[in-house]
Protein backbone atom coordinates (compact mmCIF):
# COMPACT_ATOMS: atom_id res chain seq x y z
CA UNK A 1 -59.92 -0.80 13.19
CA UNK A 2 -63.06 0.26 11.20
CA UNK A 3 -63.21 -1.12 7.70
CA UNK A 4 -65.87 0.63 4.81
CA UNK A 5 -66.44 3.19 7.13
CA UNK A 6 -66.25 7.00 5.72
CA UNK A 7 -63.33 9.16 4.63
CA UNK A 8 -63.68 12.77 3.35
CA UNK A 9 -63.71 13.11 -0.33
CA UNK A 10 -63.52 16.51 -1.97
CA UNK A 11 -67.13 17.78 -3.59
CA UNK A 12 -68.32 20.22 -5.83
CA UNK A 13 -66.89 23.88 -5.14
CA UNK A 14 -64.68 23.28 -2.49
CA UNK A 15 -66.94 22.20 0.04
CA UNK A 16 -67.04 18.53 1.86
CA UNK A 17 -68.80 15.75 2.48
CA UNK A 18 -68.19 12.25 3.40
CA UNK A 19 -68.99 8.48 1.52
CA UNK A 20 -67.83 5.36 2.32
CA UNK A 21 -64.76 4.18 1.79
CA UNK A 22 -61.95 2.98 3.84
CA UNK A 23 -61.34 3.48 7.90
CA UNK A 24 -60.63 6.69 9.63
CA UNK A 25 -57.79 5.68 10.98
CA UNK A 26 -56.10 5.04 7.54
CA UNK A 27 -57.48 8.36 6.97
CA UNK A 28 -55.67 10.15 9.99
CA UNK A 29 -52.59 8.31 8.98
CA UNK A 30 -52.80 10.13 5.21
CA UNK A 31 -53.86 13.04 5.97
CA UNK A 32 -49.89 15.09 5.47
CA UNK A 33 -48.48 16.52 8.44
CA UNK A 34 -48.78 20.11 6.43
CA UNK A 35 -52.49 19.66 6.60
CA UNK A 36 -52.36 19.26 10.70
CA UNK A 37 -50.57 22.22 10.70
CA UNK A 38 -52.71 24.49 9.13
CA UNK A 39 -55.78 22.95 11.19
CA UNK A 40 -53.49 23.88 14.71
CA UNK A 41 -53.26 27.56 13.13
CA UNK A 42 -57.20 27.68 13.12
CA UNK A 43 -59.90 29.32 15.61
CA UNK A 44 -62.72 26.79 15.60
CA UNK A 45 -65.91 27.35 17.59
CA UNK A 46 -68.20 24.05 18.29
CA UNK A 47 -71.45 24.30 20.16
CA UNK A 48 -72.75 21.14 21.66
CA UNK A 49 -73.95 19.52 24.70
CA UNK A 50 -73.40 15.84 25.78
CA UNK A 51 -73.21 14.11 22.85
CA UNK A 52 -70.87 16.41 21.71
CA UNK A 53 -68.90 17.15 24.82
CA UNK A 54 -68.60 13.08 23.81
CA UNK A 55 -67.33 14.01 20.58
CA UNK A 56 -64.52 16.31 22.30
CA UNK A 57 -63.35 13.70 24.66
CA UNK A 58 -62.88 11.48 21.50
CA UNK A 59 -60.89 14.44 19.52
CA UNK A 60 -58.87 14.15 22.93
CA UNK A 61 -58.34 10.40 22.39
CA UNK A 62 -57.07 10.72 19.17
CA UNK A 63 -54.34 13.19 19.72
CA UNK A 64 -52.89 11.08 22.14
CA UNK A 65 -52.53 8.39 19.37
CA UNK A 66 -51.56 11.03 16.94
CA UNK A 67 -48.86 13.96 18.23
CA UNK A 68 -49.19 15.17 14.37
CA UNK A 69 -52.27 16.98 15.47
CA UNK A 70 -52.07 19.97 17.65
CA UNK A 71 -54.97 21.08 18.78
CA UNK A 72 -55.44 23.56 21.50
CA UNK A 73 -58.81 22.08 23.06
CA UNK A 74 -60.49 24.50 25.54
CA UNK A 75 -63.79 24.48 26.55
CA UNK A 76 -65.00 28.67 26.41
CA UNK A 77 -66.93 30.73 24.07
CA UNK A 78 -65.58 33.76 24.58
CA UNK A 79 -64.44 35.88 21.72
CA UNK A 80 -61.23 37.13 23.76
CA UNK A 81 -60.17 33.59 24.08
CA UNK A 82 -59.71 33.97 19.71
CA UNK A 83 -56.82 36.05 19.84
CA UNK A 84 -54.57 32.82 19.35
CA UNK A 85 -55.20 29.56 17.47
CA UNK A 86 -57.79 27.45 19.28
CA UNK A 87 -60.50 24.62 19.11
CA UNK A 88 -63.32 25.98 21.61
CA UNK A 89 -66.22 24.26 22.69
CA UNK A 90 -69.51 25.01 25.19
CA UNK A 91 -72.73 23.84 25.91
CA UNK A 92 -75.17 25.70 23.91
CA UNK A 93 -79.00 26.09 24.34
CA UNK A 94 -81.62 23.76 26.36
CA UNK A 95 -81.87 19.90 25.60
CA UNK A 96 -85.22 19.03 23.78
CA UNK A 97 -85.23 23.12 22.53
CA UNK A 98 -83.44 22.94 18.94
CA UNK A 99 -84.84 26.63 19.01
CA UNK A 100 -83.03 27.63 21.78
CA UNK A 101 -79.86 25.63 20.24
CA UNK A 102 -79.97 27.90 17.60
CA UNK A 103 -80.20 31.45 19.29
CA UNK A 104 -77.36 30.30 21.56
CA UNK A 105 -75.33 29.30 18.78
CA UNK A 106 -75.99 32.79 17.21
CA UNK A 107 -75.65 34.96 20.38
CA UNK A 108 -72.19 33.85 20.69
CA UNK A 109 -71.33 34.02 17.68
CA UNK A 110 -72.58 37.80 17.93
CA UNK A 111 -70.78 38.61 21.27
CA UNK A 112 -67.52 38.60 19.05
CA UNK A 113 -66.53 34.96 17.85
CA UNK A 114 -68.15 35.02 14.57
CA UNK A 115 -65.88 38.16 13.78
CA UNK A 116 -62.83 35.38 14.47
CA UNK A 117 -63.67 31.88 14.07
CA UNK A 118 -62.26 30.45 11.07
CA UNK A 119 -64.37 27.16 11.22
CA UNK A 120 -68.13 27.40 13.31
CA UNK A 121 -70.76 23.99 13.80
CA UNK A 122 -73.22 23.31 16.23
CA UNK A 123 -75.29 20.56 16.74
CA UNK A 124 -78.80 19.10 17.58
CA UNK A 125 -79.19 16.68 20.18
CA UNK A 126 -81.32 13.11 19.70
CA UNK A 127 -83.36 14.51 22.81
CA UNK A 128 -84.06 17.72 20.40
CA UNK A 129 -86.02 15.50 18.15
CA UNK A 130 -88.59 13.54 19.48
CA UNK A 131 -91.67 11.40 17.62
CA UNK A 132 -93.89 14.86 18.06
CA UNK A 133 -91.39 16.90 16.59
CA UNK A 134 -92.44 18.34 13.65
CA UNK A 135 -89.26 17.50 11.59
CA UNK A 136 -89.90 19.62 8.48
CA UNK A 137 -90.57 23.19 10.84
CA UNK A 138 -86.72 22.29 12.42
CA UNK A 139 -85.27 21.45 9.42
CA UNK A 140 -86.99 25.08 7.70
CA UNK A 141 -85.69 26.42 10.68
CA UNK A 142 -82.58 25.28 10.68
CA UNK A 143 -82.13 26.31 6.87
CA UNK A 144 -83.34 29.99 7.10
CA UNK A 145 -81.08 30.16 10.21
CA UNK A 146 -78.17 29.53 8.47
CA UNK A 147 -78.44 31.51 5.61
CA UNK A 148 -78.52 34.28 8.18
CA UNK A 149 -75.63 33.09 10.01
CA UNK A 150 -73.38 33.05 6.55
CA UNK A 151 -74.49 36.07 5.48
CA UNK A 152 -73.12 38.28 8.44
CA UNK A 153 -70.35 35.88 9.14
CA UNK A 154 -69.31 35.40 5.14
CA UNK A 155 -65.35 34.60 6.29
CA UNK A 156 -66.63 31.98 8.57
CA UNK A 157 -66.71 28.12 7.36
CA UNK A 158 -70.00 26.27 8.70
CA UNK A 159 -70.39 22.98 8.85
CA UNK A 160 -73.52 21.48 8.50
CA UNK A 161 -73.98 18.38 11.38
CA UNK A 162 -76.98 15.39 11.40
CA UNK A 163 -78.56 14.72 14.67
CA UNK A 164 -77.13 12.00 15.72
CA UNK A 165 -79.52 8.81 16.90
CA UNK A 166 -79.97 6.09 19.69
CA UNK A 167 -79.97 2.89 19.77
CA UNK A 168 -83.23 0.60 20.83
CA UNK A 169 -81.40 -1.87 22.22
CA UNK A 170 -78.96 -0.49 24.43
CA UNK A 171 -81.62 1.90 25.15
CA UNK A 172 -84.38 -1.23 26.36
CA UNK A 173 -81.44 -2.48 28.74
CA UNK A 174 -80.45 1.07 30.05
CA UNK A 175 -83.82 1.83 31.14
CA UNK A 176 -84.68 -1.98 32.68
CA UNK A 177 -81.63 -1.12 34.99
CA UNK A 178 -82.71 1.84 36.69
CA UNK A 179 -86.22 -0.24 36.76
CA UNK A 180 -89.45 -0.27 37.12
CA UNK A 181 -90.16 2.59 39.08
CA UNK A 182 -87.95 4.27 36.31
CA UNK A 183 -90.17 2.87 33.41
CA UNK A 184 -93.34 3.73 35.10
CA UNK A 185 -92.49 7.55 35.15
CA UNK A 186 -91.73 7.51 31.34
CA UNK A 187 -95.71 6.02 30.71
CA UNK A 188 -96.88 8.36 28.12
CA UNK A 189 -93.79 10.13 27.28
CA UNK A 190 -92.68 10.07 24.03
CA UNK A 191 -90.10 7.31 23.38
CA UNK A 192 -86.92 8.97 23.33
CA UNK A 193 -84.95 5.84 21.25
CA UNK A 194 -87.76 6.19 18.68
CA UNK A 195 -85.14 7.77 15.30
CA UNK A 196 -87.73 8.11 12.67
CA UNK A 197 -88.03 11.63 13.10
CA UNK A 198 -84.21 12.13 13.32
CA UNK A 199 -84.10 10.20 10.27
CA UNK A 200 -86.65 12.41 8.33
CA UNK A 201 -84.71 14.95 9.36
CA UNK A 202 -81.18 13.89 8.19
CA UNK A 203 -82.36 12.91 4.85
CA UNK A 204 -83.67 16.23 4.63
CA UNK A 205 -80.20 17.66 5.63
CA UNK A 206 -78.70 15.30 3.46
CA UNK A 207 -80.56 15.98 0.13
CA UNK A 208 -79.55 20.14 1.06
CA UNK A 209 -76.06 20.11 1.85
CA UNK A 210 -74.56 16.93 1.41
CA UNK A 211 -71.73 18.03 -1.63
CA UNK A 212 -72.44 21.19 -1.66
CA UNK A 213 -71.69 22.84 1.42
CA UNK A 214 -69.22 21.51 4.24
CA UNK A 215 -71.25 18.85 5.87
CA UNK A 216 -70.46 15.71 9.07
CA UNK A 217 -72.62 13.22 8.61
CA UNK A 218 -72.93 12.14 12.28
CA UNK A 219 -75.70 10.21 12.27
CA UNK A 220 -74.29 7.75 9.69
CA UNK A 221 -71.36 7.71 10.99
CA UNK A 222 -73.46 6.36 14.30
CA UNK A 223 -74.89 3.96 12.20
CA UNK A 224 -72.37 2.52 10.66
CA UNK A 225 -70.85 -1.08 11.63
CA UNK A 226 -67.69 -2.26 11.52
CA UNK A 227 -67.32 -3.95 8.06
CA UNK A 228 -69.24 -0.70 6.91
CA UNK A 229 -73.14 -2.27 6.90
CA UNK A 230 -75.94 0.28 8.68
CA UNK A 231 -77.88 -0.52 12.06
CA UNK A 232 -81.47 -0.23 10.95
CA UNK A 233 -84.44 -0.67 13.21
CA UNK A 234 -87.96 -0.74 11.59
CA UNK A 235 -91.65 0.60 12.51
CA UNK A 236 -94.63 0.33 10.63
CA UNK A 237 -93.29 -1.65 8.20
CA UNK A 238 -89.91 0.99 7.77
CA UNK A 239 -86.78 0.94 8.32
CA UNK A 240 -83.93 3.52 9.82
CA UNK A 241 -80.90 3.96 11.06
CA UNK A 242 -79.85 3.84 14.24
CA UNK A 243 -77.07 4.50 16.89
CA UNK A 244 -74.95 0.60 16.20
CA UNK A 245 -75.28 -0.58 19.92
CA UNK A 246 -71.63 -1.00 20.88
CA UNK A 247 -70.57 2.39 20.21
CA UNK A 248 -72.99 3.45 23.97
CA UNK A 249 -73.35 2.27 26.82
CA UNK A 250 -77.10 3.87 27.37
CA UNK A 251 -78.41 3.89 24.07
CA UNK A 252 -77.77 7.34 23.57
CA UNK A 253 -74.37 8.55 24.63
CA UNK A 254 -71.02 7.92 22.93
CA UNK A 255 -68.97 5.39 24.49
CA UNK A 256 -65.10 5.20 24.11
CA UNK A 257 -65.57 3.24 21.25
CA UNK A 258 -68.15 5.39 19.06
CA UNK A 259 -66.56 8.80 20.30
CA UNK A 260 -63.11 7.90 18.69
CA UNK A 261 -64.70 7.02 15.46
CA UNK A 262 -67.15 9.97 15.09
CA UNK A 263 -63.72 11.93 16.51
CA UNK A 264 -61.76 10.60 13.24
CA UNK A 265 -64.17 11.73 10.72
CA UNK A 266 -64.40 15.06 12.14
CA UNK A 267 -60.78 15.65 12.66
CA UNK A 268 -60.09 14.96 9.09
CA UNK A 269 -63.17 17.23 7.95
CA UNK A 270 -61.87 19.81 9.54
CA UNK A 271 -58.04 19.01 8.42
CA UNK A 272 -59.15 19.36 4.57
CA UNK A 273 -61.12 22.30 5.15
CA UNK A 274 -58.55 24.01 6.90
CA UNK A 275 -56.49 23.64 3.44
């Protein structure tokens, strides 16, 4: 399917990361059914919203194609619903907010599932960051948030996610189709399939917890074609990554395509951490 994409590779102290390597699928294929096993016995909380609830619906792809993993996909984040094994998921915080992304993240954790989740993650949105964002605040944000998070939840696994990115060209055709009526409204807004502050903000993740701490590289994951070259779009004179356009369908969104890739990757994350 995907050749020279990423695989997970054991890092320093236990933790993981990803590189490139060979395609997820392979991947699924080795991980042993003993690993699966110990994933289904997990309680996993993931906080998202659309991009992520795209991310689910791919994790629900790939267990049809693979009965080895048995996951018990529910969409709730309520700490009673942690008495059994369990992959949870809910919409957390306000789109273009990664403030509020974060306090939602942590008051649910707080109402009782960071006493019982095994595995926790959350993630930004590509609407979070936009070309005003200051990157460096979310990112310092971000950091001192998490150090909170793992010190009052110290038996709980975080993963650290990248915000994952859009794609100018699927984004130029999605908004020519709802028009020009549509177009005229977005006059002096930011430009919402600009990435350069998503990618200032990923290499910042990047240089902190890539290797050292569990980490899903999302983003490049998004940017990553078949064959295993990047999608790069340039301004200024530099170049980024962005979201390859045949894994959406708006420039923005997962399609069935990107969702089962980025769905690999994560299920095999999660099936070596869970060992």
């Amino acid at each position: 399917m995907m050749v020279g994409l990423m695989t997970i590779v054991a890092a320093c102290e236990g933790t993981s990361t990803l590189s490139p390597s060979r395609s997820a699928e392979s991947g699924i294929k080795e991980v042993p059914d003993s690993a699966w096993q110990k994933l289904s016995a997990k309680q996993i909380y993931f906080g998202h919203k659309s991009v992520g609830q795209n991310i689910v619906d791919g994790i629900q792809d790939v267990m049809k194609q693979h009965p080895q993993i048995k996951l018990k996909v529910r969409e709730t984040n309520r700490a009673e619903d942690f008495s059994s094994p369990i992959f949870a998921h809910s919409p957390v915080g306000s789109n273009s907010n990664p403030a509020s992304k974060m306090k939602a993240f942590a008051d649910i954790l707080d109402r009782g599932v960071g006493e019982k989740a095994d595995i926790a993650f959350f993630k930004l949105c590509w609407i979070d960051i936009l070309p005003h964002t200051d990157a460096e605040k979310v990112f310092t944000d971000y950091q001192n948030f998490m150090v909170r998070m793992k010190e009052k939840y110290p038996k709980t696994t975080f993963i650290h996610v990248t915000v994952p990115l859009t794609s100018n060209e699927s984004g130029m055709k999605a908004l020519f189709k709802k028009g020009k009526d549509f177009i005229k409204k977005l006059i002096g807004r930011p430009n919402v399939y600009d990435n350069v502050k998503r990618n200032e903000l990923n290499e910042m993740l990047r240089r902190r917890y890539e290797g050292k701490e569990p980490f899903f590289d999302l983003a490049r994951l998004e940017a990553t074609l078949p064959g295993g070259k990047q999608a790069s779009a340039g301004k200024d004179g530099k170049m980024g990554e962005s979201l390859v356009p045949h894994y959406s369908d708006d420039g923005g969104h997962l399609n069935a395509q990107g969702r089962k890739i980025v769905a690999e990757h994560l299920l095999i994350l999660l099936a070596q951490l869970a060992q």
